[in-house]
N, C-alpha and C. Protein backbone atom coordinates (compact mmCIF):
# COMPACT_ATOMS: atom_id res chain seq x y z
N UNK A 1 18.86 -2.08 -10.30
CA UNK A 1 17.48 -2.29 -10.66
C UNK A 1 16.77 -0.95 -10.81
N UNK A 2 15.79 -0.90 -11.41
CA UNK A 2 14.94 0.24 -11.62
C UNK A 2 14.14 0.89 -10.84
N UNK A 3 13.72 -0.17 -10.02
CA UNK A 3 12.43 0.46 -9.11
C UNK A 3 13.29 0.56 -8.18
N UNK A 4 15.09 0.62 -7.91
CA UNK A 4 15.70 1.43 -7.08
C UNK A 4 16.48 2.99 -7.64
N UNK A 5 15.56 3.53 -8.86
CA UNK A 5 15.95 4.78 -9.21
C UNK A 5 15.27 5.91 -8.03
N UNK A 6 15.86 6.93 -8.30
CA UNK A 6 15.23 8.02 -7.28
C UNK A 6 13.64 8.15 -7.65
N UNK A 7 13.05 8.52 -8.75
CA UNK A 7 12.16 8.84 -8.96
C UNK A 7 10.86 7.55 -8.62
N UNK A 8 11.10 6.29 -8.85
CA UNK A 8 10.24 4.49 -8.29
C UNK A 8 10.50 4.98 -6.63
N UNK A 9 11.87 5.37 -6.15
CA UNK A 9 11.73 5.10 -4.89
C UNK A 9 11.02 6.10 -3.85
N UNK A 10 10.81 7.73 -4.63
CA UNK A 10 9.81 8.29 -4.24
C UNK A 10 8.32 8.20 -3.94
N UNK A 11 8.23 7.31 -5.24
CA UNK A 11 6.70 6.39 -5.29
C UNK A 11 6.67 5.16 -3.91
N UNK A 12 7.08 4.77 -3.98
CA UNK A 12 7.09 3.85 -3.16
C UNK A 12 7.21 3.97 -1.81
N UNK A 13 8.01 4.88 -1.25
CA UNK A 13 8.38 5.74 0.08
C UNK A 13 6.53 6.48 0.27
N UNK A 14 6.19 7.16 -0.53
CA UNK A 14 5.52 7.52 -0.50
C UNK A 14 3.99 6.72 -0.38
N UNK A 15 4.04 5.55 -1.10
CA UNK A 15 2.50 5.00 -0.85
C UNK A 15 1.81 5.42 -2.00
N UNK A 16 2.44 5.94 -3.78
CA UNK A 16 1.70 5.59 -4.63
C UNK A 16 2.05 4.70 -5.21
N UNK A 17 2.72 3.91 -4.78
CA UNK A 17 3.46 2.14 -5.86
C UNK A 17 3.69 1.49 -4.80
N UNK A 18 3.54 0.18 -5.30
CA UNK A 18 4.31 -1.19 -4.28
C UNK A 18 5.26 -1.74 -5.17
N UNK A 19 6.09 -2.15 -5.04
CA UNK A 19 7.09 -2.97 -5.73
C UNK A 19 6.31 -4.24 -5.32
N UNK A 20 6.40 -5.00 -6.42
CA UNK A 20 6.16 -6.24 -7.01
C UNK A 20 7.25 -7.01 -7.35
N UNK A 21 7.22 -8.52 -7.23
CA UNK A 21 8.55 -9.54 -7.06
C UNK A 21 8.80 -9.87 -8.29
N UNK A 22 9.80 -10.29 -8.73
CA UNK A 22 10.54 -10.43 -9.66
C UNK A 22 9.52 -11.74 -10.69
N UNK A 23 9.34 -12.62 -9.90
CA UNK A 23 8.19 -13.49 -10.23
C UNK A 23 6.93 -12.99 -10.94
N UNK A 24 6.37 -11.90 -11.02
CA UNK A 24 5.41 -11.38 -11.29
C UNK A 24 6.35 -10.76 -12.92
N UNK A 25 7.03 -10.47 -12.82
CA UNK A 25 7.56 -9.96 -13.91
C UNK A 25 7.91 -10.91 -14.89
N UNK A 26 8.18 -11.97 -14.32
CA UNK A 26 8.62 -13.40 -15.04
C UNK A 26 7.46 -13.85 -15.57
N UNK A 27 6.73 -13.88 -14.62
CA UNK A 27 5.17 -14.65 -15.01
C UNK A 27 4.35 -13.89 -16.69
N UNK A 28 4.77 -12.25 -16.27
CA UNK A 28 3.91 -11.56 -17.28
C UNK A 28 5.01 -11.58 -18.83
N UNK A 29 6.29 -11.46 -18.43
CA UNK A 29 7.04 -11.93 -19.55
C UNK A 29 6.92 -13.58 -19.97
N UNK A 30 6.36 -14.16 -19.76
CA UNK A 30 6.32 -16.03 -20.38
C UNK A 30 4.76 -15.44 -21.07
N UNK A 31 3.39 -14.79 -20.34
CA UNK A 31 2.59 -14.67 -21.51
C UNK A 31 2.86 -13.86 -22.45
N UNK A 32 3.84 -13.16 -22.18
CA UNK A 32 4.09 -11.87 -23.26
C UNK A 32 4.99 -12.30 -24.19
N UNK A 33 5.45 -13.29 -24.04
CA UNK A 33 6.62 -14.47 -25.44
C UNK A 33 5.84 -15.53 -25.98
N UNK A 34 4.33 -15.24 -25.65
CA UNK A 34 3.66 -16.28 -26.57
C UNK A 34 3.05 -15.59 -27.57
N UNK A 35 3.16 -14.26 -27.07
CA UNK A 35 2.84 -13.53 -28.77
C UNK A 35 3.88 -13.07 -30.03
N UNK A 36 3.76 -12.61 -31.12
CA UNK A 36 4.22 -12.61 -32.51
C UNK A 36 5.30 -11.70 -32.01
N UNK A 37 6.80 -11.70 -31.90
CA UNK A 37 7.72 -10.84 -31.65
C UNK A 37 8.36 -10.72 -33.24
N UNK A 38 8.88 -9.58 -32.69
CA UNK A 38 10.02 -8.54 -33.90
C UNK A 38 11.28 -8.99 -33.26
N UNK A 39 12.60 -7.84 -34.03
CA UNK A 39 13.69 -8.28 -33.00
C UNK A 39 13.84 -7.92 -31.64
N UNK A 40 13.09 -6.61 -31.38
CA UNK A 40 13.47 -6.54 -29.79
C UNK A 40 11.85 -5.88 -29.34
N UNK A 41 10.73 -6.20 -30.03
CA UNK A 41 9.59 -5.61 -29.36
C UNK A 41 8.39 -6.50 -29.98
N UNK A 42 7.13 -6.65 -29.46
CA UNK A 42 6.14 -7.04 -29.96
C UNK A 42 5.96 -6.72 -31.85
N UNK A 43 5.35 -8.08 -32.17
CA UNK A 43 5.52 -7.71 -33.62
C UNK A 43 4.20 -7.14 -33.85
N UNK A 44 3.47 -5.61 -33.94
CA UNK A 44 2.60 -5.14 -33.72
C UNK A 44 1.97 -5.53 -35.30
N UNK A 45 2.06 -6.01 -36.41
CA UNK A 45 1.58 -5.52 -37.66
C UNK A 45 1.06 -6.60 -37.82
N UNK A 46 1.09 -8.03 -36.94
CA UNK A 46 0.60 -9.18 -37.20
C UNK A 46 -0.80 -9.47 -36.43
N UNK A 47 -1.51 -7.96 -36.10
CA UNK A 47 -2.74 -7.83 -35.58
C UNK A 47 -3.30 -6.77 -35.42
N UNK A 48 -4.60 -6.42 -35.31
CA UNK A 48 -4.57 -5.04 -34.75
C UNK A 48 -4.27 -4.47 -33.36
N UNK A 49 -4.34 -3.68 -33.60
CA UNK A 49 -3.71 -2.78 -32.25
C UNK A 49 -4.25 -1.38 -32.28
N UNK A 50 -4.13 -0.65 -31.37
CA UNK A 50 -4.28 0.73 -31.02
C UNK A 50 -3.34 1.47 -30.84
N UNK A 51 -2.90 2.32 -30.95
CA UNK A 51 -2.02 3.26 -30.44
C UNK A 51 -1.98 4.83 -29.77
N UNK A 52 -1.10 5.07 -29.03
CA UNK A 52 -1.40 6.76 -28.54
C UNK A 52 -0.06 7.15 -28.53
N UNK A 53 0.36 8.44 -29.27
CA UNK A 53 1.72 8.94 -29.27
C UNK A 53 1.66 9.95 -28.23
N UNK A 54 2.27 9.95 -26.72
CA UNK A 54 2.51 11.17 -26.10
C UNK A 54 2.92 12.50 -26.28
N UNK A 55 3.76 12.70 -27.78
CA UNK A 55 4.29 13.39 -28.02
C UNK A 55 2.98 14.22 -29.35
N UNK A 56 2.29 13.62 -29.40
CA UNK A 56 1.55 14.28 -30.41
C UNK A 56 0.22 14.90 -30.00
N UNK A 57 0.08 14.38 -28.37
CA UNK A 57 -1.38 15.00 -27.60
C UNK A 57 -0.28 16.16 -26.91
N UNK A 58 0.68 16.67 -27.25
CA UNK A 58 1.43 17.50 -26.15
C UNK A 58 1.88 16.98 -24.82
N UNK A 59 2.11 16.03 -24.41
CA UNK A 59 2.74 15.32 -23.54
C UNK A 59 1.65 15.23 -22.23
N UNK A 60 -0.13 15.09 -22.94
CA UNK A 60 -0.60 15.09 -21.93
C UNK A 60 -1.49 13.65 -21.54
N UNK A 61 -1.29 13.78 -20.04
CA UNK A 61 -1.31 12.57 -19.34
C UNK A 61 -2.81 12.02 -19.19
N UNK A 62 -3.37 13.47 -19.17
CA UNK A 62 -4.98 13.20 -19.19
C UNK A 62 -5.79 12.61 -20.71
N UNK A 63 -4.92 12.64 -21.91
CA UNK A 63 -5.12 12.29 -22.75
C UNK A 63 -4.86 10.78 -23.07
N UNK A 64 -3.47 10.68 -22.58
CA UNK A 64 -3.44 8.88 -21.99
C UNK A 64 -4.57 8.46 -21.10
N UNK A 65 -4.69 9.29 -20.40
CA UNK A 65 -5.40 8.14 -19.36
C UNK A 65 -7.41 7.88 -20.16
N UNK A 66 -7.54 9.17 -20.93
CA UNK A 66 -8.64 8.59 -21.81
C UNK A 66 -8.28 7.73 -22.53
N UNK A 67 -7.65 7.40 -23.15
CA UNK A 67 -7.11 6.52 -24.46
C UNK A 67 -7.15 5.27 -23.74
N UNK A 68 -6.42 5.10 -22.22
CA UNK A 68 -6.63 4.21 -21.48
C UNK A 68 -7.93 3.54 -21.36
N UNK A 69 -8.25 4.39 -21.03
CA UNK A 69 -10.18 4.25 -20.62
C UNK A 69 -11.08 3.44 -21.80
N UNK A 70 -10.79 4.25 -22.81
CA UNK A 70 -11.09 3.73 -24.36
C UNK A 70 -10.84 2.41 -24.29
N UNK A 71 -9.73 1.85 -23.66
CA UNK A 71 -9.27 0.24 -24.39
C UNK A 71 -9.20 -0.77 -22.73
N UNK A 72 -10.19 0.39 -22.07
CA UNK A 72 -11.19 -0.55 -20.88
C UNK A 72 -9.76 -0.98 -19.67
N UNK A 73 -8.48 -0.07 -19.94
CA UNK A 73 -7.58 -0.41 -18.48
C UNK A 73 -8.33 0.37 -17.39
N UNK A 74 -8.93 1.33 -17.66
CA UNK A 74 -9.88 2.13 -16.03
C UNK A 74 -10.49 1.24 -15.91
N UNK A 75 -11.30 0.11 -16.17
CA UNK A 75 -11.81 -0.79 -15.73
C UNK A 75 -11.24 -1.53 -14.43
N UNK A 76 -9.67 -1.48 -14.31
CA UNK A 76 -9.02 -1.81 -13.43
C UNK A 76 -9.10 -0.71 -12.37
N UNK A 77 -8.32 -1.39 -10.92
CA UNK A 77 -8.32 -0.55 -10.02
C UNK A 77 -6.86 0.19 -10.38
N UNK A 78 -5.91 -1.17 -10.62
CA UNK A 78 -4.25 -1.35 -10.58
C UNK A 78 -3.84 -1.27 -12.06
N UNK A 79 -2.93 -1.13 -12.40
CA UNK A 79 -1.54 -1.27 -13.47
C UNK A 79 -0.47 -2.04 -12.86
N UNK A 80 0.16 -3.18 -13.54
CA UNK A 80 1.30 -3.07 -13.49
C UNK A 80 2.57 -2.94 -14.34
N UNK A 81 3.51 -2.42 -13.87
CA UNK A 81 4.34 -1.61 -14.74
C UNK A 81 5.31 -2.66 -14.59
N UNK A 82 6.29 -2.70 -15.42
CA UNK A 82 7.21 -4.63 -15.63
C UNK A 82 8.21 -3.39 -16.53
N UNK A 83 9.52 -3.51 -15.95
CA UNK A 83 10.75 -3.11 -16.49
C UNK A 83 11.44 -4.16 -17.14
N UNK A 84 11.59 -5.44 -16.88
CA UNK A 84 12.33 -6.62 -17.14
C UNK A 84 12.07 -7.64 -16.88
N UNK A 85 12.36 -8.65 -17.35
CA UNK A 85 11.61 -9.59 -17.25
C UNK A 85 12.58 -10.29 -15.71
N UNK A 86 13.73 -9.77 -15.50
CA UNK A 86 14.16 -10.54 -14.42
C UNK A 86 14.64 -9.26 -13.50
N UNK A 87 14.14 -8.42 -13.03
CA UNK A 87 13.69 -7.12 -11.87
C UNK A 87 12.41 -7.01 -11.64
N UNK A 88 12.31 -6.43 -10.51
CA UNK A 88 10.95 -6.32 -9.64
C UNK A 88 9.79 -5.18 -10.53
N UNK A 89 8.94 -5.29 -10.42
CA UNK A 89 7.84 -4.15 -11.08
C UNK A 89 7.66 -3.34 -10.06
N UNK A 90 6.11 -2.87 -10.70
CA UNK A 90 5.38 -2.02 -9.51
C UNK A 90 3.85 -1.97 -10.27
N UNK A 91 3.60 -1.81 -8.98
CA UNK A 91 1.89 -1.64 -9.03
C UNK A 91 1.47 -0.59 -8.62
N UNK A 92 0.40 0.28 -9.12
CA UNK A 92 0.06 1.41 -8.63
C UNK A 92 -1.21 1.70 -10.11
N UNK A 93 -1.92 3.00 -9.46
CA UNK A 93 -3.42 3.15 -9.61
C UNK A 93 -3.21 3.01 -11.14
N UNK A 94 -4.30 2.49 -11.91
CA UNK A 94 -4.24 2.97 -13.27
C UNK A 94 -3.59 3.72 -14.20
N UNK A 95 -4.49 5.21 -13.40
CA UNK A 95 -4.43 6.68 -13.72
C UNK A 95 -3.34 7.12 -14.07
N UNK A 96 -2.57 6.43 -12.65
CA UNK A 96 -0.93 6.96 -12.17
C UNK A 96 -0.23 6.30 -13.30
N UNK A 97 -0.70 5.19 -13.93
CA UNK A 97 0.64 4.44 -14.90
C UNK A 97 0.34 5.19 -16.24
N UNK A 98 -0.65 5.74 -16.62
CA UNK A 98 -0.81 6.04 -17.63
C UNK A 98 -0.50 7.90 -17.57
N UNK A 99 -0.74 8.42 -16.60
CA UNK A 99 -0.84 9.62 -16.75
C UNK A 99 0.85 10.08 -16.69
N UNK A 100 1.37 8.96 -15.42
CA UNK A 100 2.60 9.45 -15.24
C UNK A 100 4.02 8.49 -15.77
N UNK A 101 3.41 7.92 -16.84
CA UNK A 101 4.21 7.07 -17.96
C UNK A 101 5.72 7.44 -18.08
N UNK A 102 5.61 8.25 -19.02
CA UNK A 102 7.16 8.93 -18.95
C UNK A 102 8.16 8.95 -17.54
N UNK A 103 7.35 9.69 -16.49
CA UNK A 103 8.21 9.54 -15.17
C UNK A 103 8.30 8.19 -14.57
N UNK A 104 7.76 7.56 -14.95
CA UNK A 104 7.89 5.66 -14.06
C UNK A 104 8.37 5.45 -14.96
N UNK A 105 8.77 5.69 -16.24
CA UNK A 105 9.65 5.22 -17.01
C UNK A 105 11.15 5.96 -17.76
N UNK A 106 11.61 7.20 -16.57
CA UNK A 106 12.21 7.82 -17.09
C UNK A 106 13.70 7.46 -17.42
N UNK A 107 14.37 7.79 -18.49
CA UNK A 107 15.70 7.28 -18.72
C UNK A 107 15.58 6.40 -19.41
N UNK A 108 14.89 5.64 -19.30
CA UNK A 108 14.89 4.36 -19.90
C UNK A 108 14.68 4.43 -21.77
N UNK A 109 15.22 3.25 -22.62
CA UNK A 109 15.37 3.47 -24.06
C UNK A 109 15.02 2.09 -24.41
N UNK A 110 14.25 1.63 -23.65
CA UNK A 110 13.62 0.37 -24.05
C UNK A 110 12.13 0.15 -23.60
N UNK A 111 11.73 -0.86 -24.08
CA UNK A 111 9.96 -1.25 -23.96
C UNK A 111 10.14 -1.55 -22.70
N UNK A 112 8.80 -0.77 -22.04
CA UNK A 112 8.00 -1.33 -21.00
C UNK A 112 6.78 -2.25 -21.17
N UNK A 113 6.13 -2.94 -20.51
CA UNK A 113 4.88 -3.23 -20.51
C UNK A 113 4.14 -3.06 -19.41
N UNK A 114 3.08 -2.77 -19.45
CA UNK A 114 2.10 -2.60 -18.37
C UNK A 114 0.84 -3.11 -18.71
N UNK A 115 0.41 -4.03 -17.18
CA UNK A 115 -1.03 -5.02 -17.79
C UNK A 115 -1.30 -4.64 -16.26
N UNK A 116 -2.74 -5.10 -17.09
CA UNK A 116 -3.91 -4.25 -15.80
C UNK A 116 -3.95 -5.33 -14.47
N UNK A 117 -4.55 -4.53 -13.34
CA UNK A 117 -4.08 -5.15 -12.07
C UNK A 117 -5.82 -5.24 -11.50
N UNK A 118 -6.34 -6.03 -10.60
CA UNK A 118 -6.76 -5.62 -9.64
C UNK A 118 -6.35 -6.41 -7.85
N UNK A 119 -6.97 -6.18 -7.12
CA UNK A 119 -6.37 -6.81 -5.55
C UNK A 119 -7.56 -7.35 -5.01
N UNK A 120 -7.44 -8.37 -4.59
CA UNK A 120 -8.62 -9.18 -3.91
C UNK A 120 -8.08 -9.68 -2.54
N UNK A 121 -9.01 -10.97 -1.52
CA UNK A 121 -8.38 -10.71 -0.68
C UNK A 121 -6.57 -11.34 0.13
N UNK A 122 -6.21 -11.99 -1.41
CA UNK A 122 -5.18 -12.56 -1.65
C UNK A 122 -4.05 -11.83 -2.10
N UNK A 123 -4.46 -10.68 -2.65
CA UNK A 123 -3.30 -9.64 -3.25
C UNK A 123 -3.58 -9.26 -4.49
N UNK A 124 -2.45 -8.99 -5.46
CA UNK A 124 -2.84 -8.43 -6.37
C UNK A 124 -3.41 -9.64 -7.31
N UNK A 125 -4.02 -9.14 -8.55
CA UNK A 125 -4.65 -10.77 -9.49
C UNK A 125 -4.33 -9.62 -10.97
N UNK A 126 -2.56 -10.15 -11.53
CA UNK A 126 -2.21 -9.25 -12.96
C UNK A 126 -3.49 -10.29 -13.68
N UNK A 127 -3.82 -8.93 -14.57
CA UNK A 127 -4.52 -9.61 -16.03
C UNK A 127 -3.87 -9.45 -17.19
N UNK A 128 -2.57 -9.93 -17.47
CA UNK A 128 -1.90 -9.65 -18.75
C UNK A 128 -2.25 -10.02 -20.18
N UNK A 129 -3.74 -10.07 -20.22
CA UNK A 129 -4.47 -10.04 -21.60
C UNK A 129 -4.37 -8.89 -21.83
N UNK A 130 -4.73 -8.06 -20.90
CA UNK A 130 -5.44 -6.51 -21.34
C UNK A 130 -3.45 -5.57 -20.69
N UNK A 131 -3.02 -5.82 -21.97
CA UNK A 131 -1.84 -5.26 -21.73
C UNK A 131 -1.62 -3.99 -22.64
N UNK A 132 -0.35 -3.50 -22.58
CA UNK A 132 0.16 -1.93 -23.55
C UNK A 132 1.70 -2.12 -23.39
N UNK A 133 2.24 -1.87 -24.67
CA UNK A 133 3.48 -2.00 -24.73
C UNK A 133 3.93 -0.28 -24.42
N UNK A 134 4.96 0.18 -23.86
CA UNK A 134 5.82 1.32 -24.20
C UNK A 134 6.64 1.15 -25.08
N UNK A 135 6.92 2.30 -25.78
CA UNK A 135 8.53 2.25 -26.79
C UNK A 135 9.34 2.48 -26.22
N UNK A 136 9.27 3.10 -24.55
CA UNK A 136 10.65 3.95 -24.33
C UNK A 136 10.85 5.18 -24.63
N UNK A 137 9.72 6.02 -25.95
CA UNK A 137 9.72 7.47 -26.17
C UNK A 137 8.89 8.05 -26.15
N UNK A 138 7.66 7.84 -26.66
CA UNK A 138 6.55 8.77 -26.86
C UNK A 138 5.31 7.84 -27.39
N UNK A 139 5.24 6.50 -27.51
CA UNK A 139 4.41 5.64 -28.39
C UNK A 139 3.73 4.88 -27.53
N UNK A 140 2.14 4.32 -26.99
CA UNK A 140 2.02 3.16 -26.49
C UNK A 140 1.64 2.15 -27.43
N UNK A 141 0.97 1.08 -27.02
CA UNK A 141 0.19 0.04 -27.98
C UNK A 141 -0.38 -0.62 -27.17
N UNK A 142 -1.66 -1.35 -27.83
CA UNK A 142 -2.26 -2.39 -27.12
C UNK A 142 -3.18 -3.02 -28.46
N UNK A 143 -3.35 -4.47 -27.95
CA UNK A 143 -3.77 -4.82 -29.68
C UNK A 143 -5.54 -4.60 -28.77
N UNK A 144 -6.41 -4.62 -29.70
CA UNK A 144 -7.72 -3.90 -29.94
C UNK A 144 -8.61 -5.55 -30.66
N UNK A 145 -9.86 -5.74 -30.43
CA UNK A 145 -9.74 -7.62 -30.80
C UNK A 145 -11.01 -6.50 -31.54
């Protein structure tokens, strides 16, 4: 699993991520298959959307996390970050999913998704309307209404 790589399990040891249950990942993958798919990623052209290339702000994180801001995820407290639809996620600050994207997602050559989080006094409450796809390289998305 992923969130047992070295770099998730530093986060987590540490107290900037919680791992999240496999269920939560399931849950956000069933709303995320009710939208327009391609062969292996959201079919982005059948709406609008937004985008931010990491690789074209210079790999900077503070530039995600405005772009973030822009499409109202700082609105959240939480992110959650979803590797698969049948492995555990993680939750952790906004800032942290967007700024430190690449490293919570390192190695990896496939889409992530991440939808905004907040915690009440029940736990976390995902809002997977207000979601962002990863490519896996340098690309995010989120559709824009």
């Amino acid at each position: 699993m992923y969130t047992e790589s070295e770099n998730i399990s530093d986060w987590l040891e540490g107290g900037r991520a919680v791992s999240m249950p496999v269920e939560s990942s399931r849950m956000f993958d069933e709303y995320l298959c009710t939208l327009p798919w391609g062969p292996s990623r959201l079919a982005w052209s059948k709406g609008p959307y937004s985008s931010f290339n990491y690789e074209q702000h210079g790999w900077s994180g503070e530039s995600a996390v405005e772009w973030a801001r822009a499409h109202r995820f700082m609105d959240f407290d939480k992110a959650f970050v979803m590797y698969s639809a049948s492995e555990p996620g993680i939750l952790c600050s906004s800032r942290d999913a967007f700024y430190e994207l690449d490293y919570l997602t390192m190695g990896r050559v496939h889409p992530a998704y991440i939808c905004a989080a907040n915690e009440d006094e029940n736990g976390p409450v995902l809002s997977f309307e207000r979601f962002a796809e990863w490519d896996g390289f340098a690309v995010l998305r989120t559709p824009v209404s």
